[in-house]
PDB file of N, CA and C in Angstrom:
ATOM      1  N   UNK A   1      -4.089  -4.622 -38.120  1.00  0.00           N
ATOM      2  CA  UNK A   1      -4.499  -3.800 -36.981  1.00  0.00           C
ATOM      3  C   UNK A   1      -3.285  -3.479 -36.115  1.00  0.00           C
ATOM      4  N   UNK A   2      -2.811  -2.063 -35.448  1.00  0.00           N
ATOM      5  CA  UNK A   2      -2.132  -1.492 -35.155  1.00  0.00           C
ATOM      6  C   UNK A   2      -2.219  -2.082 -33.517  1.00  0.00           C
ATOM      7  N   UNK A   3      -1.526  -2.789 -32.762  1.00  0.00           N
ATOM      8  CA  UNK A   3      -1.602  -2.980 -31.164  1.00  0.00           C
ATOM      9  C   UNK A   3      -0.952  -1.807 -30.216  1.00  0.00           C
ATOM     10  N   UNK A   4      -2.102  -1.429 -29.753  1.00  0.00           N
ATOM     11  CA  UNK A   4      -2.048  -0.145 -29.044  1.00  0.00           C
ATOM     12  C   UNK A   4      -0.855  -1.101 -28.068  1.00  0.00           C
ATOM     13  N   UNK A   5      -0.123  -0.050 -27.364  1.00  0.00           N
ATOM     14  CA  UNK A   5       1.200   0.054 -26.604  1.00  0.00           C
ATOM     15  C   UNK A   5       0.638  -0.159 -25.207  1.00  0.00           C
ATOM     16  N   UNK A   6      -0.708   0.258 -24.797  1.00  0.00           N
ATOM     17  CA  UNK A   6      -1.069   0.013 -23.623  1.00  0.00           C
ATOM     18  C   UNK A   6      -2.413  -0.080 -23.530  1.00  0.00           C
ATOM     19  N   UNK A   7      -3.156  -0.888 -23.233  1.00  0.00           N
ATOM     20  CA  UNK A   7      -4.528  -1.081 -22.866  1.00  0.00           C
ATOM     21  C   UNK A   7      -5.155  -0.321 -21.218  1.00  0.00           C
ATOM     22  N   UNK A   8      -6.021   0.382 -21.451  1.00  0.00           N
ATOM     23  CA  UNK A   8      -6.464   0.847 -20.072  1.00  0.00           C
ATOM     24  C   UNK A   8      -7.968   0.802 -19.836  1.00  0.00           C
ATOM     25  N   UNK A   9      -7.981   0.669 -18.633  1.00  0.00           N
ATOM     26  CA  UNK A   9      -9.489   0.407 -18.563  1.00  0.00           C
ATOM     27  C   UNK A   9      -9.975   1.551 -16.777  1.00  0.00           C
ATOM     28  N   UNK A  10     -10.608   2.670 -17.316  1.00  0.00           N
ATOM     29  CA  UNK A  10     -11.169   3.360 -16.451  1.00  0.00           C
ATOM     30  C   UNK A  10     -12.134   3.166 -15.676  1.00  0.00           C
ATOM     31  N   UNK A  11     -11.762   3.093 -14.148  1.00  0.00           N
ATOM     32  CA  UNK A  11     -12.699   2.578 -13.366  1.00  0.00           C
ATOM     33  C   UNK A  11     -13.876   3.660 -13.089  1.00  0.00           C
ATOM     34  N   UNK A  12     -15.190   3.319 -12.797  1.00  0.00           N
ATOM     35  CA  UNK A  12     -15.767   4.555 -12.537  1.00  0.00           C
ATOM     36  C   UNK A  12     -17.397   3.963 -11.868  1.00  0.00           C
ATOM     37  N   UNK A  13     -18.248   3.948 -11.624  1.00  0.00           N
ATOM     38  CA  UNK A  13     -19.649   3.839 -10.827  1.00  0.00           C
ATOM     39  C   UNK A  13     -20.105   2.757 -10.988  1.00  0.00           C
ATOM     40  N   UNK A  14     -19.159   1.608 -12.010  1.00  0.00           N
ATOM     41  CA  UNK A  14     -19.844   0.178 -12.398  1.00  0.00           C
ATOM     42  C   UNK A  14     -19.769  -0.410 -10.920  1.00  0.00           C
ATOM     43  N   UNK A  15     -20.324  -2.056 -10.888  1.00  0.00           N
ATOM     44  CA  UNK A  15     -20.132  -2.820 -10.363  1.00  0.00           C
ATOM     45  C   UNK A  15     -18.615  -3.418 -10.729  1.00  0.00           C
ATOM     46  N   UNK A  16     -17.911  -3.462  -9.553  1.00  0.00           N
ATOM     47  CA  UNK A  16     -16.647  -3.589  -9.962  1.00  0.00           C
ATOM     48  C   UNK A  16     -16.220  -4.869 -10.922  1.00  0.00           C
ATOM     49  N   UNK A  17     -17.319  -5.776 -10.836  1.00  0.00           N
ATOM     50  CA  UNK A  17     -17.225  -7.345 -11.788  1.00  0.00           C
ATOM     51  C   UNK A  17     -17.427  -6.882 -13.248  1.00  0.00           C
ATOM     52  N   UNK A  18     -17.492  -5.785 -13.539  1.00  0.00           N
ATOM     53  CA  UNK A  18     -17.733  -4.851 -14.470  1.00  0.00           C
ATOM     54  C   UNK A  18     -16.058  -4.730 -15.367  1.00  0.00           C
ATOM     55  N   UNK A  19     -15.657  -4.163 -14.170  1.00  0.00           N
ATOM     56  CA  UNK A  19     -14.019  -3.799 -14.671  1.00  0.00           C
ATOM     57  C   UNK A  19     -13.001  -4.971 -14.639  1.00  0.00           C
ATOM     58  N   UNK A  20     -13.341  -6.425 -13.643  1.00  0.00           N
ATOM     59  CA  UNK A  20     -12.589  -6.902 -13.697  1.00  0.00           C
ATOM     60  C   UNK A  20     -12.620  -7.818 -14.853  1.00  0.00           C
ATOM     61  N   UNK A  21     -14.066  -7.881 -15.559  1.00  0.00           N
ATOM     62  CA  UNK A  21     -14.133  -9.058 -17.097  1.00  0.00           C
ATOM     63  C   UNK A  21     -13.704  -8.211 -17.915  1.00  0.00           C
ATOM     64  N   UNK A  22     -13.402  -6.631 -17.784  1.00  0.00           N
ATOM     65  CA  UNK A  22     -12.995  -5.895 -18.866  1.00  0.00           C
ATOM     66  C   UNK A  22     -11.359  -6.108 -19.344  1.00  0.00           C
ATOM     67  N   UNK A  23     -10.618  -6.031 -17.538  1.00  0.00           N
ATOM     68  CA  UNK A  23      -8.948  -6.321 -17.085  1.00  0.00           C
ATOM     69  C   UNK A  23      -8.801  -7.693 -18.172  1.00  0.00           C
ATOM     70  N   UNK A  24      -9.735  -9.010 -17.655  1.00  0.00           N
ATOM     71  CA  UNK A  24      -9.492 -10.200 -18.144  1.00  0.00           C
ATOM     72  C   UNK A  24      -9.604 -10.314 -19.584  1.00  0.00           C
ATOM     73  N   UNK A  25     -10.728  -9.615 -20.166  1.00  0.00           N
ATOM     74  CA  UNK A  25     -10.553  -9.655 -21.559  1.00  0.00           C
ATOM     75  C   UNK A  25      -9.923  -9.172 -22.456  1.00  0.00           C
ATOM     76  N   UNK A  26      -9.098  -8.456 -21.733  1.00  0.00           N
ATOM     77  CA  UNK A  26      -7.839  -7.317 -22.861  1.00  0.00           C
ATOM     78  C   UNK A  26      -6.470  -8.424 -22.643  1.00  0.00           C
ATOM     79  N   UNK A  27      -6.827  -9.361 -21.674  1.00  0.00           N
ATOM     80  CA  UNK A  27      -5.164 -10.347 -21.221  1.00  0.00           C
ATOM     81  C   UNK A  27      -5.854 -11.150 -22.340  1.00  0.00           C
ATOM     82  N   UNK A  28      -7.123 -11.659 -22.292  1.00  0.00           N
ATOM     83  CA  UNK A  28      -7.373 -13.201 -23.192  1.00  0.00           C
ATOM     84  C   UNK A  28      -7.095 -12.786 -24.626  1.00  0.00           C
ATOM     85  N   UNK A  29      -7.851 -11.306 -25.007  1.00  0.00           N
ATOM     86  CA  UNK A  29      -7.221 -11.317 -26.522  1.00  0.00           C
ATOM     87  C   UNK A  29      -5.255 -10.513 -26.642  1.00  0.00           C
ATOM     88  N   UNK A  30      -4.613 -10.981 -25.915  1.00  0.00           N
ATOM     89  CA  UNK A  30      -3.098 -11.147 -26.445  1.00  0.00           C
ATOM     90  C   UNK A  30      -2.496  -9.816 -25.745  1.00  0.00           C
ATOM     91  N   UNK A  31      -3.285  -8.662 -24.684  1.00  0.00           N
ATOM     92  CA  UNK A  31      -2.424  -7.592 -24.283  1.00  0.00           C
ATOM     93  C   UNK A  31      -1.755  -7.934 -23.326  1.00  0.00           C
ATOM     94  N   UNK A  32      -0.277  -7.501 -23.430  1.00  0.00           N
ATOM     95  CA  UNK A  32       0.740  -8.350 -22.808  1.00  0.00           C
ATOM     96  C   UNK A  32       0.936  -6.875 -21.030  1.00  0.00           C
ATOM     97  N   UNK A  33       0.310  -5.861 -20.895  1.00  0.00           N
ATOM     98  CA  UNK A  33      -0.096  -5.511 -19.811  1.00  0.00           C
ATOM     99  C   UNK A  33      -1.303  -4.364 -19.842  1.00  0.00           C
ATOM    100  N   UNK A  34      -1.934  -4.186 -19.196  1.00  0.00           N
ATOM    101  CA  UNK A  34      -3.282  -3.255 -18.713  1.00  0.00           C
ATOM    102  C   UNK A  34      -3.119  -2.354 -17.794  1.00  0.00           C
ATOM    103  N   UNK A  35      -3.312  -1.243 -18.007  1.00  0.00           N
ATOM    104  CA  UNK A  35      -3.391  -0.383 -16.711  1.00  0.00           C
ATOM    105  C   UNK A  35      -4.778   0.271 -16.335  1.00  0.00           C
ATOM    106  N   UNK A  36      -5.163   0.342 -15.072  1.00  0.00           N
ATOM    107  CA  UNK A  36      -6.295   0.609 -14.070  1.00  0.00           C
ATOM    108  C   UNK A  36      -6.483   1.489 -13.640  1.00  0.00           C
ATOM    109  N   UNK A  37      -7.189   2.672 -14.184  1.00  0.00           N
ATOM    110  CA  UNK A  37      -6.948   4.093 -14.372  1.00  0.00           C
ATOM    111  C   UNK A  37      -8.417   4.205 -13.197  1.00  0.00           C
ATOM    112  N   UNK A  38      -8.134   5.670 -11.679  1.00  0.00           N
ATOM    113  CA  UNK A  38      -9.379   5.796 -11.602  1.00  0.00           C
ATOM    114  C   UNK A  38      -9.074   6.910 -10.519  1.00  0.00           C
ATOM    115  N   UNK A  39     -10.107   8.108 -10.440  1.00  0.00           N
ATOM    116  CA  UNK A  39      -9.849   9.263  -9.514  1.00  0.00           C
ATOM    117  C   UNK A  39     -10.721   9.384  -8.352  1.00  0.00           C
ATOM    118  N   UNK A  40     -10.392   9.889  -7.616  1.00  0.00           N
ATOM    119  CA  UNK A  40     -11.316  10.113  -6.240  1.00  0.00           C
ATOM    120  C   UNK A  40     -11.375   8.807  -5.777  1.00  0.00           C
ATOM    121  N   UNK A  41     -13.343   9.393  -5.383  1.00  0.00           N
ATOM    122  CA  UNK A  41     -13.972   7.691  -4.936  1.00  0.00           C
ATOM    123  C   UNK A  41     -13.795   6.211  -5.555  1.00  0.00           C
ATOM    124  N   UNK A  42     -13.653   6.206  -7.035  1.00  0.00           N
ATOM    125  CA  UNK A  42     -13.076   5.003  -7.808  1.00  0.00           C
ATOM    126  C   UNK A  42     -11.638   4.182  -7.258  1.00  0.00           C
ATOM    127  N   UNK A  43     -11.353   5.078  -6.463  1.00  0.00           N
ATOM    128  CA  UNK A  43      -9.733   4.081  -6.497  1.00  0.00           C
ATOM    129  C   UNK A  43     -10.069   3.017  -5.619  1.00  0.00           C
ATOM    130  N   UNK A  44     -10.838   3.072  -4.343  1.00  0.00           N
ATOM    131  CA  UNK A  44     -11.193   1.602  -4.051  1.00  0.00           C
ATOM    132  C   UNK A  44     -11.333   0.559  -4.703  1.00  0.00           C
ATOM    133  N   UNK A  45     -12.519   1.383  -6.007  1.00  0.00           N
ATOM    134  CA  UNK A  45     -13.119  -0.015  -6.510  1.00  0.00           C
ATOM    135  C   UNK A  45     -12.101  -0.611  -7.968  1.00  0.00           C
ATOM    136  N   UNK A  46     -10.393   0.565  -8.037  1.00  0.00           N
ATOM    137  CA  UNK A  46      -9.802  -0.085  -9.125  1.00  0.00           C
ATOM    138  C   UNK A  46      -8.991  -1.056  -8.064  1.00  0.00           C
ATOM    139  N   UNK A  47      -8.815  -0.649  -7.097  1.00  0.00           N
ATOM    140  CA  UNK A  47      -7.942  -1.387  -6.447  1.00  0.00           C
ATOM    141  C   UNK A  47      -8.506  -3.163  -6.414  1.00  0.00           C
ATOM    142  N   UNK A  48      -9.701  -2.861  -6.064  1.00  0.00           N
ATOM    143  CA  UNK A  48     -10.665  -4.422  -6.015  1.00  0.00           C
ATOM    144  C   UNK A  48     -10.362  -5.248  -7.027  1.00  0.00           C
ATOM    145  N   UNK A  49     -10.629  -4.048  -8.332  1.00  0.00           N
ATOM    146  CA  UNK A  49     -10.457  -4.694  -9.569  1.00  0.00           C
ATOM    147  C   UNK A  49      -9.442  -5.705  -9.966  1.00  0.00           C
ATOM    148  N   UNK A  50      -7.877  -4.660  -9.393  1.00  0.00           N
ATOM    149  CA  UNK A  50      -6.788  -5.383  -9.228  1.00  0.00           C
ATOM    150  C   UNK A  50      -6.735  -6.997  -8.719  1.00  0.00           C
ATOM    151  N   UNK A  51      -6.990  -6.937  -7.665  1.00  0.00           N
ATOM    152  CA  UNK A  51      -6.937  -8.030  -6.471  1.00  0.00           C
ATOM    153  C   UNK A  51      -7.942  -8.734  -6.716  1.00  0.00           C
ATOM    154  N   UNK A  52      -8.678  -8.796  -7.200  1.00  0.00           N
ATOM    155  CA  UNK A  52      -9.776  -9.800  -8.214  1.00  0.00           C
ATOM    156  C   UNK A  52      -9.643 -10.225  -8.900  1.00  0.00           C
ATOM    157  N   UNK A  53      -8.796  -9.582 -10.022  1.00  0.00           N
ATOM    158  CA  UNK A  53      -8.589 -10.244 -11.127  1.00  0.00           C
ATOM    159  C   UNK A  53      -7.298 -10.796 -11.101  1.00  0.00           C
ATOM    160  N   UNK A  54      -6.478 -10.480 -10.572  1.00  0.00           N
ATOM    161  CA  UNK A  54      -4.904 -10.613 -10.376  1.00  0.00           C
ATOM    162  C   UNK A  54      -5.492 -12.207  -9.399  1.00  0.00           C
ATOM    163  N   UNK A  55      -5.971 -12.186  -7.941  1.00  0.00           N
ATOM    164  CA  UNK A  55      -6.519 -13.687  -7.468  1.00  0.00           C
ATOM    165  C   UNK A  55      -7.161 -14.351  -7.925  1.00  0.00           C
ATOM    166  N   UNK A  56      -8.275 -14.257  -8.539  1.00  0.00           N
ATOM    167  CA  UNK A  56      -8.945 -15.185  -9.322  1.00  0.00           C
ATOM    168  C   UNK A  56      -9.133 -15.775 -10.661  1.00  0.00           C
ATOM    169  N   UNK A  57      -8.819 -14.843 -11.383  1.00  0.00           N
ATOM    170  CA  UNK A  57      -8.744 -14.998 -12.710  1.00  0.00           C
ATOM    171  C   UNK A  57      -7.913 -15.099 -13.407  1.00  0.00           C
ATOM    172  N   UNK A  58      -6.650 -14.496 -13.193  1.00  0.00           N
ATOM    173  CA  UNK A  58      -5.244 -14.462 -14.189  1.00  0.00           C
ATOM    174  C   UNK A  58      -4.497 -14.729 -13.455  1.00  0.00           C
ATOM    175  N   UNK A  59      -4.109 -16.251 -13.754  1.00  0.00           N
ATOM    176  CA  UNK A  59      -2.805 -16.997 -13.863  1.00  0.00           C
ATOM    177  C   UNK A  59      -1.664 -16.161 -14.454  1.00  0.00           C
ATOM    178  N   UNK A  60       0.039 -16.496 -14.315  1.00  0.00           N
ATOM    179  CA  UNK A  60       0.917 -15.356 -14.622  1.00  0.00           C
ATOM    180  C   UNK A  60       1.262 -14.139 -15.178  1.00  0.00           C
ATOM    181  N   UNK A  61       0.021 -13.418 -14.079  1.00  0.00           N
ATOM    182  CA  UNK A  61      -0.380 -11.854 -14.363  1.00  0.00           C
ATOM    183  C   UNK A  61       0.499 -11.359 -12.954  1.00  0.00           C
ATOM    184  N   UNK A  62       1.056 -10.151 -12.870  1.00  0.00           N
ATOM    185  CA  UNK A  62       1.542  -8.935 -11.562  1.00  0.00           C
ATOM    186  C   UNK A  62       1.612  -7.591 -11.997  1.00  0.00           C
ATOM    187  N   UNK A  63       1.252  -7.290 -10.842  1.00  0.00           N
ATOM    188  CA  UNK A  63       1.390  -5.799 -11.080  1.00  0.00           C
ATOM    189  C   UNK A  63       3.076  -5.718 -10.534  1.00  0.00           C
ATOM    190  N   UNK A  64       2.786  -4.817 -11.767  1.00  0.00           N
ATOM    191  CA  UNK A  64       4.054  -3.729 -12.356  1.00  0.00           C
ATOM    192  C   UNK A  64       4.219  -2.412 -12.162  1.00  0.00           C
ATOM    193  N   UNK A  65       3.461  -2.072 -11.573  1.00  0.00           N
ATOM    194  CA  UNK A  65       3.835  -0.462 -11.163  1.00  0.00           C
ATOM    195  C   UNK A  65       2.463  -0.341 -10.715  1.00  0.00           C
ATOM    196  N   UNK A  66       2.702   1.009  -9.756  1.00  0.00           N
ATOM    197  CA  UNK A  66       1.283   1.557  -9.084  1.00  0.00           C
ATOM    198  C   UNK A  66       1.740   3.419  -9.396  1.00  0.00           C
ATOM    199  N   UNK A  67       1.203   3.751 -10.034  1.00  0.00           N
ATOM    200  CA  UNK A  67       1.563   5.132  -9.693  1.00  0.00           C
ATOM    201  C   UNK A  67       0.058   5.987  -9.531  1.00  0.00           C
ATOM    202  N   UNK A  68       0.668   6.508  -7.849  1.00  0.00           N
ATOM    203  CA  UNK A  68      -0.458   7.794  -7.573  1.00  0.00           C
ATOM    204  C   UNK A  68      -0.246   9.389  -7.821  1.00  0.00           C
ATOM    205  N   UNK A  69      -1.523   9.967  -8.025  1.00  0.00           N
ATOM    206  CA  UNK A  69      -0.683  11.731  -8.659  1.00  0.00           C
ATOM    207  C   UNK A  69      -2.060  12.179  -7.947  1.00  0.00           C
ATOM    208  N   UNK A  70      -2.023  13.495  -8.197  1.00  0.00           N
ATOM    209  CA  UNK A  70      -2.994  14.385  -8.266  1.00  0.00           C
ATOM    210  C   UNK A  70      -3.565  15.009  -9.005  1.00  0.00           C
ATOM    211  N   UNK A  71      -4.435  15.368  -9.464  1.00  0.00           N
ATOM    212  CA  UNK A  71      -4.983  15.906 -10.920  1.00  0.00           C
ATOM    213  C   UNK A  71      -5.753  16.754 -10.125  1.00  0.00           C
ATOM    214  N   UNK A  72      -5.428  18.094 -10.740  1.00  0.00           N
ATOM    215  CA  UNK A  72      -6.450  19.541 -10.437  1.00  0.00           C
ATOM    216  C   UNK A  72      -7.191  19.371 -11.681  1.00  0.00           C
ATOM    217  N   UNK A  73      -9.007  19.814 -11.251  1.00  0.00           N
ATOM    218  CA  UNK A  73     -10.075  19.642 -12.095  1.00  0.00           C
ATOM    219  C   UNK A  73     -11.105  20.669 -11.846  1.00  0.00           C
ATOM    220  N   UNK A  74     -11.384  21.262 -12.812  1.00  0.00           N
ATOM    221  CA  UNK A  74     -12.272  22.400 -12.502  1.00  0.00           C
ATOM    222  C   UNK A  74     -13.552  21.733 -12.123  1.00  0.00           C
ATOM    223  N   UNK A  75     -14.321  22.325 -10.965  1.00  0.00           N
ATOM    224  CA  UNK A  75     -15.519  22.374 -10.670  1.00  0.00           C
ATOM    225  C   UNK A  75     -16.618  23.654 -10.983  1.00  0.00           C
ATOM    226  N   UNK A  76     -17.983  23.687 -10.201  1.00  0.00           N
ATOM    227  CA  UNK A  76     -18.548  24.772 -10.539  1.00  0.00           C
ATOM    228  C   UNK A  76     -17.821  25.723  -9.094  1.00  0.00           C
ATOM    229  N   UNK A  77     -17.358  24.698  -7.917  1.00  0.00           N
ATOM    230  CA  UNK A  77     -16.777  26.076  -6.997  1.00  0.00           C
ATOM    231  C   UNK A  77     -15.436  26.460  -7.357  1.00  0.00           C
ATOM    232  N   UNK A  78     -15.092  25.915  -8.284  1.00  0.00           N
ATOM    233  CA  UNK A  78     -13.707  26.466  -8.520  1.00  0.00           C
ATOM    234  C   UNK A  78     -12.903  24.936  -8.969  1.00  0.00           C
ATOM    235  N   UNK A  79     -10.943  25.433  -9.208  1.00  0.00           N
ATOM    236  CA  UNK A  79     -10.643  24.224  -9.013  1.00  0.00           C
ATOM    237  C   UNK A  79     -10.638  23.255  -7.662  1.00  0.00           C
ATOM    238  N   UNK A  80     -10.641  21.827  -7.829  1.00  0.00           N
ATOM    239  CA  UNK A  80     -10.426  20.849  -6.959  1.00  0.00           C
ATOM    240  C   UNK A  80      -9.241  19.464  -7.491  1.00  0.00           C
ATOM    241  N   UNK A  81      -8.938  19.374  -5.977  1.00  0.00           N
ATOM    242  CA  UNK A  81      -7.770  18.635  -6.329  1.00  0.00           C
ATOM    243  C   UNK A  81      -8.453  16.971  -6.145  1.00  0.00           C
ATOM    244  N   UNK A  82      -7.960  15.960  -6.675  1.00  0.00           N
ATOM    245  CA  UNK A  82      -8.370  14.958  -7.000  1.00  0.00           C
ATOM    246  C   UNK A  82      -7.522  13.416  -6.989  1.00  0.00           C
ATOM    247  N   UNK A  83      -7.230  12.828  -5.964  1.00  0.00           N
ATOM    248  CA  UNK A  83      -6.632  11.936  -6.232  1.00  0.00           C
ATOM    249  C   UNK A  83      -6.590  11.178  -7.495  1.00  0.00           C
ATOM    250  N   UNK A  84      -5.594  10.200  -8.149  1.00  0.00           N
ATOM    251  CA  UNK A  84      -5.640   8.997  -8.684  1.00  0.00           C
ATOM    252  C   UNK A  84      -4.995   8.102  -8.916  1.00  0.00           C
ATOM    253  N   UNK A  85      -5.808   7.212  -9.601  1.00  0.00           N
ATOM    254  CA  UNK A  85      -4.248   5.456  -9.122  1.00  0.00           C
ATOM    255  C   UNK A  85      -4.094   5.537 -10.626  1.00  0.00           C
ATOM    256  N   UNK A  86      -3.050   5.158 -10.912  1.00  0.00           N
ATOM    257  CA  UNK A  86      -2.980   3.844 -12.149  1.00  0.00           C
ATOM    258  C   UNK A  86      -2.073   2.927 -11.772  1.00  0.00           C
ATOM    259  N   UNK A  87      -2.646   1.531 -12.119  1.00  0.00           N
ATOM    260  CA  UNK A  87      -2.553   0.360 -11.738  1.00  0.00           C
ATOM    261  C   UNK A  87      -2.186  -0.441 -12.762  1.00  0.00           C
ATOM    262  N   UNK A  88      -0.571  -0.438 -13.018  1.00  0.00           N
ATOM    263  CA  UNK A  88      -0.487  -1.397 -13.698  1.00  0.00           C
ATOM    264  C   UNK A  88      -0.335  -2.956 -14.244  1.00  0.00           C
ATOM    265  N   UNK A  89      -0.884  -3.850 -14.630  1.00  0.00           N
ATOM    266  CA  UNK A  89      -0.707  -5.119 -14.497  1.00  0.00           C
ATOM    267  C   UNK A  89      -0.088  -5.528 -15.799  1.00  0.00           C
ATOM    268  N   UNK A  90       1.121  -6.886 -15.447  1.00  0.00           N
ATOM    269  CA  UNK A  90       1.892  -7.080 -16.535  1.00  0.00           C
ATOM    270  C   UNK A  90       1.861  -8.712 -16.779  1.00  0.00           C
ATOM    271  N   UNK A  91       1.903  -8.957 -17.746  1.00  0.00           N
ATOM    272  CA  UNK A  91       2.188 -11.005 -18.037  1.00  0.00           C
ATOM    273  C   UNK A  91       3.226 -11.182 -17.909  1.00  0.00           C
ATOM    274  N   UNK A  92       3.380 -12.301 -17.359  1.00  0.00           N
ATOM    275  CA  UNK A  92       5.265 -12.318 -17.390  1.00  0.00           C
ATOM    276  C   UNK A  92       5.853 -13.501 -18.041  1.00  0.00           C
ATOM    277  N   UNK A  93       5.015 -13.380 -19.665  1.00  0.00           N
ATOM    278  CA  UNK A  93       4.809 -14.035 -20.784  1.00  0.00           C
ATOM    279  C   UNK A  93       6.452 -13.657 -21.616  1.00  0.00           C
TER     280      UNK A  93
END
């Protein structure tokens, strides 16, 4: 089996305990970092994700980069512009 280069996990309308057993289970089976993909209203709840799982759950885990952008997305009124995070977390395995 081919190990993808980066594991990501898109945040979106779950309960955020949702995304953070998703973060934890891509570290327990051997991904050496994850990134926390999420637009608009979601970025709160990737941010949570972060700081949840990064405090409670994963021992020598950090984030490694944060990068924010903008993404234009068509709507039915037209385009709209759209925040988003990605959140990356790294082992420092």
């Amino acid at each position: 089996m081919m190990q993808q280069k980066e594991n990501t996990v898109f945040v979106g309308n779950k309960p955020v305990m949702n995304y953070v057993l998703a973060v934890v289970t891509q570290f327990n089976n051997g991904a050496e970092q994850v990134a926390i993909k999420a637009r608009g209203k979601a970025i709160s709840r990737a941010v949570d994700t972060a700081e949840i799982a990064l405090n409670r759950f994963l021992e020598g885990v950090t984030k490694k980069e944060i990068i924010t952008s903008t993404e234009v997305i068509d709507t039915e009124a037209g385009k709209t512009n759209v925040s988003s995070i990605e959140i990356i977390l790294a082992s420092a395995k």
